[in-house]
C-alpha atoms as a PDB file:
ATOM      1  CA  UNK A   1       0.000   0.000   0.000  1.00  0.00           C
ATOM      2  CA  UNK A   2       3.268   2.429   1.040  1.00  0.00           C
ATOM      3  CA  UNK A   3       4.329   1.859  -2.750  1.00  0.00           C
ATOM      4  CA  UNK A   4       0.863   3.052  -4.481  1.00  0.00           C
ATOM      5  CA  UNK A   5       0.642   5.905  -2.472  1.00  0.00           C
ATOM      6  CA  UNK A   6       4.734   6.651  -2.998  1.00  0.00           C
ATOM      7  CA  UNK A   7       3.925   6.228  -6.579  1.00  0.00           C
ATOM      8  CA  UNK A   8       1.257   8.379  -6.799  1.00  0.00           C
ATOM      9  CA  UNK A   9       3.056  11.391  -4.893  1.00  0.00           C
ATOM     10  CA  UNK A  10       6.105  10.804  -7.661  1.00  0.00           C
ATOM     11  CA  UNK A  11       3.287  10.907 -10.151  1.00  0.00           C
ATOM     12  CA  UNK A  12       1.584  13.741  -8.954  1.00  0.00           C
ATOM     13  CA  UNK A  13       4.951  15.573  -8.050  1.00  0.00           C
ATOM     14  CA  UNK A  14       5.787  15.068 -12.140  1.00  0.00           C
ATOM     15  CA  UNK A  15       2.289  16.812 -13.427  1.00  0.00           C
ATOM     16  CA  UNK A  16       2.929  19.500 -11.278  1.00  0.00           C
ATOM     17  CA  UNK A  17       6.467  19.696 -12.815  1.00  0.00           C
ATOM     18  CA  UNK A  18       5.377  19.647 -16.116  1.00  0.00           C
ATOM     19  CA  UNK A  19       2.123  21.993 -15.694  1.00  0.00           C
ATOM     20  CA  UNK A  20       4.600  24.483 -13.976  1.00  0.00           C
ATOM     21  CA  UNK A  21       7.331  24.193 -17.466  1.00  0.00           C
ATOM     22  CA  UNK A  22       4.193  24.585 -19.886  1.00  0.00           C
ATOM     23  CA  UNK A  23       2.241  27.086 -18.092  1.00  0.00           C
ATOM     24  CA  UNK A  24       3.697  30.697 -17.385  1.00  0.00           C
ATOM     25  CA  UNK A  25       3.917  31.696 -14.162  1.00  0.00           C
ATOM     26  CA  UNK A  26       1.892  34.986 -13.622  1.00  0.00           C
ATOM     27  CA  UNK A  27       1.527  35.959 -10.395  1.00  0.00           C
ATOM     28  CA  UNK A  28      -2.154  36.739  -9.053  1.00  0.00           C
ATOM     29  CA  UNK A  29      -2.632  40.680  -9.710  1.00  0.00           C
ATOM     30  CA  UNK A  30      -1.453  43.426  -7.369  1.00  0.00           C
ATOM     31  CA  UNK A  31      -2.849  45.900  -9.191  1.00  0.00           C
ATOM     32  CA  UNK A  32      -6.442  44.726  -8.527  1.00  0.00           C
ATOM     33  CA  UNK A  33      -6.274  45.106  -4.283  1.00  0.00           C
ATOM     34  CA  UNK A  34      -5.273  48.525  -5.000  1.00  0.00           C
ATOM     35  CA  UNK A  35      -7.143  51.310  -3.708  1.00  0.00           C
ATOM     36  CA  UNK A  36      -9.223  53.318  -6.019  1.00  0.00           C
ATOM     37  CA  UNK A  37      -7.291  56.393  -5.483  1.00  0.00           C
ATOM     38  CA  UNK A  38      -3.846  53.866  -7.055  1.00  0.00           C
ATOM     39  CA  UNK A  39      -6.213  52.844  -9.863  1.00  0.00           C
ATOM     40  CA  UNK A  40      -5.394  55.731 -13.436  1.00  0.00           C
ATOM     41  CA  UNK A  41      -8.185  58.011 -13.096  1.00  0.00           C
ATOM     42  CA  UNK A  42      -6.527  59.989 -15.772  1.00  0.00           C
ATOM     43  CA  UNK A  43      -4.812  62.650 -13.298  1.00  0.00           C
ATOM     44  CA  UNK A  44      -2.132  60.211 -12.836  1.00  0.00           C
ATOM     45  CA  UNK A  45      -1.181  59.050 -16.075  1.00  0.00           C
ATOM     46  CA  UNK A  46       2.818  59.049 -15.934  1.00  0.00           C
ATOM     47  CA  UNK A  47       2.820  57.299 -12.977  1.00  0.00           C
ATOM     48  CA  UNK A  48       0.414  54.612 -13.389  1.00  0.00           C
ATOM     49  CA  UNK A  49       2.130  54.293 -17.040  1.00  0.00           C
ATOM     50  CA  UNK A  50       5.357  53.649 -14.726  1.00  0.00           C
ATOM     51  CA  UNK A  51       4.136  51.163 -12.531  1.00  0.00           C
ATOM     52  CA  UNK A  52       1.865  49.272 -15.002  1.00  0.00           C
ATOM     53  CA  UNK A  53       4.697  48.948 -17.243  1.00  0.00           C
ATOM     54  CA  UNK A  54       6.608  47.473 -14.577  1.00  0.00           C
ATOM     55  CA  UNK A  55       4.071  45.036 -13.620  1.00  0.00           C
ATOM     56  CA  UNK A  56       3.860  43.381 -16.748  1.00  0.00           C
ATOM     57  CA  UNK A  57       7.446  43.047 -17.493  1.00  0.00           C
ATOM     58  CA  UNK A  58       7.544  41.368 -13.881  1.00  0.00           C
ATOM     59  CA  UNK A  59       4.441  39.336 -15.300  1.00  0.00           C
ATOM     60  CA  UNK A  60       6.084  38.579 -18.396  1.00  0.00           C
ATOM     61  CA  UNK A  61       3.660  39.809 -20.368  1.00  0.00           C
ATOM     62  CA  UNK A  62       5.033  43.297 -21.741  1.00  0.00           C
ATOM     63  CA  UNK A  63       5.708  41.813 -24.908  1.00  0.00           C
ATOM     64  CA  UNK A  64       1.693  41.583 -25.187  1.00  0.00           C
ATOM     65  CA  UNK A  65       1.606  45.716 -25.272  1.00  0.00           C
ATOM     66  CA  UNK A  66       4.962  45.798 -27.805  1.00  0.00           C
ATOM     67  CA  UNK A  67       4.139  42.942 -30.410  1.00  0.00           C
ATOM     68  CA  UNK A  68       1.146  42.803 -32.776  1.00  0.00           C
ATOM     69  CA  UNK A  69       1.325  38.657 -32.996  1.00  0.00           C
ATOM     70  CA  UNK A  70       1.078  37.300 -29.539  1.00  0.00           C
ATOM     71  CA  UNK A  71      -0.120  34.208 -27.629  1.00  0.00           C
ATOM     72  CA  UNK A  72      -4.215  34.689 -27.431  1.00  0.00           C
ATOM     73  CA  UNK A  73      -4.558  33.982 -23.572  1.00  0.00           C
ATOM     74  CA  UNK A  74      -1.354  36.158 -22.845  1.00  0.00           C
ATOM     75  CA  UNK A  75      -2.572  38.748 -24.708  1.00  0.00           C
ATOM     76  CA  UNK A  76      -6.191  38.612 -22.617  1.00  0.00           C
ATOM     77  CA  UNK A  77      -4.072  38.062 -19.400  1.00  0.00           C
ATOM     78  CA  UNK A  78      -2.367  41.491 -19.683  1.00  0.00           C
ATOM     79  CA  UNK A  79      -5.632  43.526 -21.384  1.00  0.00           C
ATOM     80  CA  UNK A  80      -7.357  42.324 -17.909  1.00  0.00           C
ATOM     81  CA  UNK A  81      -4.433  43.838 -15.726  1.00  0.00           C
ATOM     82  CA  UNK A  82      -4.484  46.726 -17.817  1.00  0.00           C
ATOM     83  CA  UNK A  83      -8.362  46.942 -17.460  1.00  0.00           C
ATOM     84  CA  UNK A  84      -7.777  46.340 -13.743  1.00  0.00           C
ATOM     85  CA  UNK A  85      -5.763  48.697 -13.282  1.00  0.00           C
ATOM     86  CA  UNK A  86      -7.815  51.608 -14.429  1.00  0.00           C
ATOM     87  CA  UNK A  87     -10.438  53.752 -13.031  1.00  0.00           C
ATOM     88  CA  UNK A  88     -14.005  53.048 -14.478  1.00  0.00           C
ATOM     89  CA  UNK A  89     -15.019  56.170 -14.806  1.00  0.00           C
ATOM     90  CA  UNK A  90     -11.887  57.277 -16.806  1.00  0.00           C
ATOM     91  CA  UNK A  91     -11.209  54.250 -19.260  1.00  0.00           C
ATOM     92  CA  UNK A  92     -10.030  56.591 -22.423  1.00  0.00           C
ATOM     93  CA  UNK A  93     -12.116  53.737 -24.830  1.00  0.00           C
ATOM     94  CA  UNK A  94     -10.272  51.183 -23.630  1.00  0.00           C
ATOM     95  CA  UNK A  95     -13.412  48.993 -23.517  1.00  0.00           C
ATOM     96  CA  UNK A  96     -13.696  48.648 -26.650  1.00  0.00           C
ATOM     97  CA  UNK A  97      -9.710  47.260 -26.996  1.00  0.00           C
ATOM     98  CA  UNK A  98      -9.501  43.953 -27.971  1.00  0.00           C
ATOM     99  CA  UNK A  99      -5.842  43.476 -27.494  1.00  0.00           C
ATOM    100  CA  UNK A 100      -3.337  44.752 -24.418  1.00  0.00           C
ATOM    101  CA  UNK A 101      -1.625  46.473 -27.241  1.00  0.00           C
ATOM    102  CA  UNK A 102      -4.294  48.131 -28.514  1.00  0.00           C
ATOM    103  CA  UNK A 103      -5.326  49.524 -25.468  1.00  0.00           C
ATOM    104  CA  UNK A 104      -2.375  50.307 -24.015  1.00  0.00           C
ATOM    105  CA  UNK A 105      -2.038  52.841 -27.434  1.00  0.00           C
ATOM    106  CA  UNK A 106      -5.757  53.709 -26.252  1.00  0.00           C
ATOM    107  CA  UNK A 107      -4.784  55.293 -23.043  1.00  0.00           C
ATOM    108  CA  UNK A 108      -1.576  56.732 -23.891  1.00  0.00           C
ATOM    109  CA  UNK A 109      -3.323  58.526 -26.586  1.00  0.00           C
ATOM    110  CA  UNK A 110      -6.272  59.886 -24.221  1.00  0.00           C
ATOM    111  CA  UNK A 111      -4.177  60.873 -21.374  1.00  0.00           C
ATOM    112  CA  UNK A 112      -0.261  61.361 -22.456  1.00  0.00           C
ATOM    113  CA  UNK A 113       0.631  64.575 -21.979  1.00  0.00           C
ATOM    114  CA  UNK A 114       2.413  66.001 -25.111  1.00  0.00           C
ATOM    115  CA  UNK A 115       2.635  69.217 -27.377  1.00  0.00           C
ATOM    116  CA  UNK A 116       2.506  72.606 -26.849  1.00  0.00           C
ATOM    117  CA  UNK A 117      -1.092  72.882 -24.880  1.00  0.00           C
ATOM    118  CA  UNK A 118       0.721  70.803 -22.449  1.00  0.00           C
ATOM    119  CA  UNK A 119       4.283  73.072 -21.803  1.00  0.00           C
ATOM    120  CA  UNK A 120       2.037  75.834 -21.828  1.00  0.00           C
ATOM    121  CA  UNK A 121      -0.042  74.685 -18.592  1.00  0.00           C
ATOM    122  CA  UNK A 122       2.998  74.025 -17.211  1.00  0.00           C
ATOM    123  CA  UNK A 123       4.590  77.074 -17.345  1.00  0.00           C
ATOM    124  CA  UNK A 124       1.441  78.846 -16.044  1.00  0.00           C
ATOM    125  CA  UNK A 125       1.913  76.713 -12.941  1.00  0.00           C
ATOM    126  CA  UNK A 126       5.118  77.705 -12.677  1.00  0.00           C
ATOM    127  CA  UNK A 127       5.276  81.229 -13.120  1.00  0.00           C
ATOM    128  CA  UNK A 128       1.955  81.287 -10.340  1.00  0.00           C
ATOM    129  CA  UNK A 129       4.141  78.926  -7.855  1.00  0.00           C
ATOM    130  CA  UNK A 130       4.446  82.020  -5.112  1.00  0.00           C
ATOM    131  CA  UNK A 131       7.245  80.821  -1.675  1.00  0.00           C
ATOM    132  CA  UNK A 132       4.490  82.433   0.358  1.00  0.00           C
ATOM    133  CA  UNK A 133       1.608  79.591  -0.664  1.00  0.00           C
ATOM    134  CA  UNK A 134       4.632  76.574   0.232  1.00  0.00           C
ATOM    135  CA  UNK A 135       5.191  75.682   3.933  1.00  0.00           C
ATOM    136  CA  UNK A 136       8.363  75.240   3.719  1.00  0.00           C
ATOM    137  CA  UNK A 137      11.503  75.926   0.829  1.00  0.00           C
ATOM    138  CA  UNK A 138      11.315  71.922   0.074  1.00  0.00           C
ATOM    139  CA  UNK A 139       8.245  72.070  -1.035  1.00  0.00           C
ATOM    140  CA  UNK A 140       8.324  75.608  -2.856  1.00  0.00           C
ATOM    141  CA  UNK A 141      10.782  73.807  -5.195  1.00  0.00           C
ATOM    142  CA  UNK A 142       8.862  70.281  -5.521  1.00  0.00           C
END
Protein backbone atom coordinates (compact mmCIF):
# COMPACT_ATOMS: atom_id res chain seq x y z
CA UNK A 1 0.00 0.00 0.00
CA UNK A 2 3.27 2.43 1.04
CA UNK A 3 4.33 1.86 -2.75
CA UNK A 4 0.86 3.05 -4.48
CA UNK A 5 0.64 5.90 -2.47
CA UNK A 6 4.73 6.65 -3.00
CA UNK A 7 3.93 6.23 -6.58
CA UNK A 8 1.26 8.38 -6.80
CA UNK A 9 3.06 11.39 -4.89
CA UNK A 10 6.10 10.80 -7.66
CA UNK A 11 3.29 10.91 -10.15
CA UNK A 12 1.58 13.74 -8.95
CA UNK A 13 4.95 15.57 -8.05
CA UNK A 14 5.79 15.07 -12.14
CA UNK A 15 2.29 16.81 -13.43
CA UNK A 16 2.93 19.50 -11.28
CA UNK A 17 6.47 19.70 -12.82
CA UNK A 18 5.38 19.65 -16.12
CA UNK A 19 2.12 21.99 -15.69
CA UNK A 20 4.60 24.48 -13.98
CA UNK A 21 7.33 24.19 -17.47
CA UNK A 22 4.19 24.58 -19.89
CA UNK A 23 2.24 27.09 -18.09
CA UNK A 24 3.70 30.70 -17.38
CA UNK A 25 3.92 31.70 -14.16
CA UNK A 26 1.89 34.99 -13.62
CA UNK A 27 1.53 35.96 -10.39
CA UNK A 28 -2.15 36.74 -9.05
CA UNK A 29 -2.63 40.68 -9.71
CA UNK A 30 -1.45 43.43 -7.37
CA UNK A 31 -2.85 45.90 -9.19
CA UNK A 32 -6.44 44.73 -8.53
CA UNK A 33 -6.27 45.11 -4.28
CA UNK A 34 -5.27 48.52 -5.00
CA UNK A 35 -7.14 51.31 -3.71
CA UNK A 36 -9.22 53.32 -6.02
CA UNK A 37 -7.29 56.39 -5.48
CA UNK A 38 -3.85 53.87 -7.05
CA UNK A 39 -6.21 52.84 -9.86
CA UNK A 40 -5.39 55.73 -13.44
CA UNK A 41 -8.18 58.01 -13.10
CA UNK A 42 -6.53 59.99 -15.77
CA UNK A 43 -4.81 62.65 -13.30
CA UNK A 44 -2.13 60.21 -12.84
CA UNK A 45 -1.18 59.05 -16.08
CA UNK A 46 2.82 59.05 -15.93
CA UNK A 47 2.82 57.30 -12.98
CA UNK A 48 0.41 54.61 -13.39
CA UNK A 49 2.13 54.29 -17.04
CA UNK A 50 5.36 53.65 -14.73
CA UNK A 51 4.14 51.16 -12.53
CA UNK A 52 1.86 49.27 -15.00
CA UNK A 53 4.70 48.95 -17.24
CA UNK A 54 6.61 47.47 -14.58
CA UNK A 55 4.07 45.04 -13.62
CA UNK A 56 3.86 43.38 -16.75
CA UNK A 57 7.45 43.05 -17.49
CA UNK A 58 7.54 41.37 -13.88
CA UNK A 59 4.44 39.34 -15.30
CA UNK A 60 6.08 38.58 -18.40
CA UNK A 61 3.66 39.81 -20.37
CA UNK A 62 5.03 43.30 -21.74
CA UNK A 63 5.71 41.81 -24.91
CA UNK A 64 1.69 41.58 -25.19
CA UNK A 65 1.61 45.72 -25.27
CA UNK A 66 4.96 45.80 -27.81
CA UNK A 67 4.14 42.94 -30.41
CA UNK A 68 1.15 42.80 -32.78
CA UNK A 69 1.33 38.66 -33.00
CA UNK A 70 1.08 37.30 -29.54
CA UNK A 71 -0.12 34.21 -27.63
CA UNK A 72 -4.21 34.69 -27.43
CA UNK A 73 -4.56 33.98 -23.57
CA UNK A 74 -1.35 36.16 -22.84
CA UNK A 75 -2.57 38.75 -24.71
CA UNK A 76 -6.19 38.61 -22.62
CA UNK A 77 -4.07 38.06 -19.40
CA UNK A 78 -2.37 41.49 -19.68
CA UNK A 79 -5.63 43.53 -21.38
CA UNK A 80 -7.36 42.32 -17.91
CA UNK A 81 -4.43 43.84 -15.73
CA UNK A 82 -4.48 46.73 -17.82
CA UNK A 83 -8.36 46.94 -17.46
CA UNK A 84 -7.78 46.34 -13.74
CA UNK A 85 -5.76 48.70 -13.28
CA UNK A 86 -7.82 51.61 -14.43
CA UNK A 87 -10.44 53.75 -13.03
CA UNK A 88 -14.00 53.05 -14.48
CA UNK A 89 -15.02 56.17 -14.81
CA UNK A 90 -11.89 57.28 -16.81
CA UNK A 91 -11.21 54.25 -19.26
CA UNK A 92 -10.03 56.59 -22.42
CA UNK A 93 -12.12 53.74 -24.83
CA UNK A 94 -10.27 51.18 -23.63
CA UNK A 95 -13.41 48.99 -23.52
CA UNK A 96 -13.70 48.65 -26.65
CA UNK A 97 -9.71 47.26 -27.00
CA UNK A 98 -9.50 43.95 -27.97
CA UNK A 99 -5.84 43.48 -27.49
CA UNK A 100 -3.34 44.75 -24.42
CA UNK A 101 -1.62 46.47 -27.24
CA UNK A 102 -4.29 48.13 -28.51
CA UNK A 103 -5.33 49.52 -25.47
CA UNK A 104 -2.38 50.31 -24.01
CA UNK A 105 -2.04 52.84 -27.43
CA UNK A 106 -5.76 53.71 -26.25
CA UNK A 107 -4.78 55.29 -23.04
CA UNK A 108 -1.58 56.73 -23.89
CA UNK A 109 -3.32 58.53 -26.59
CA UNK A 110 -6.27 59.89 -24.22
CA UNK A 111 -4.18 60.87 -21.37
CA UNK A 112 -0.26 61.36 -22.46
CA UNK A 113 0.63 64.57 -21.98
CA UNK A 114 2.41 66.00 -25.11
CA UNK A 115 2.64 69.22 -27.38
CA UNK A 116 2.51 72.61 -26.85
CA UNK A 117 -1.09 72.88 -24.88
CA UNK A 118 0.72 70.80 -22.45
CA UNK A 119 4.28 73.07 -21.80
CA UNK A 120 2.04 75.83 -21.83
CA UNK A 121 -0.04 74.69 -18.59
CA UNK A 122 3.00 74.02 -17.21
CA UNK A 123 4.59 77.07 -17.34
CA UNK A 124 1.44 78.85 -16.04
CA UNK A 125 1.91 76.71 -12.94
CA UNK A 126 5.12 77.71 -12.68
CA UNK A 127 5.28 81.23 -13.12
CA UNK A 128 1.96 81.29 -10.34
CA UNK A 129 4.14 78.93 -7.86
CA UNK A 130 4.45 82.02 -5.11
CA UNK A 131 7.24 80.82 -1.68
CA UNK A 132 4.49 82.43 0.36
CA UNK A 133 1.61 79.59 -0.66
CA UNK A 134 4.63 76.57 0.23
CA UNK A 135 5.19 75.68 3.93
CA UNK A 136 8.36 75.24 3.72
CA UNK A 137 11.50 75.93 0.83
CA UNK A 138 11.32 71.92 0.07
CA UNK A 139 8.25 72.07 -1.04
CA UNK A 140 8.32 75.61 -2.86
CA UNK A 141 10.78 73.81 -5.20
CA UNK A 142 8.86 70.28 -5.52
Amino acid sequence: MDQVVNQLVEHVQALQAQLALTKPTVLASAVVGLPESKHLDGTNYSERKFAMKNYLVDAGLWHCVENENVDHELDQRALAKINFSINTCSNGGVRKAKTAKHAWEKLRCAYEDIGLVRRIGLYSSLFKTRFEECGSMTAYID
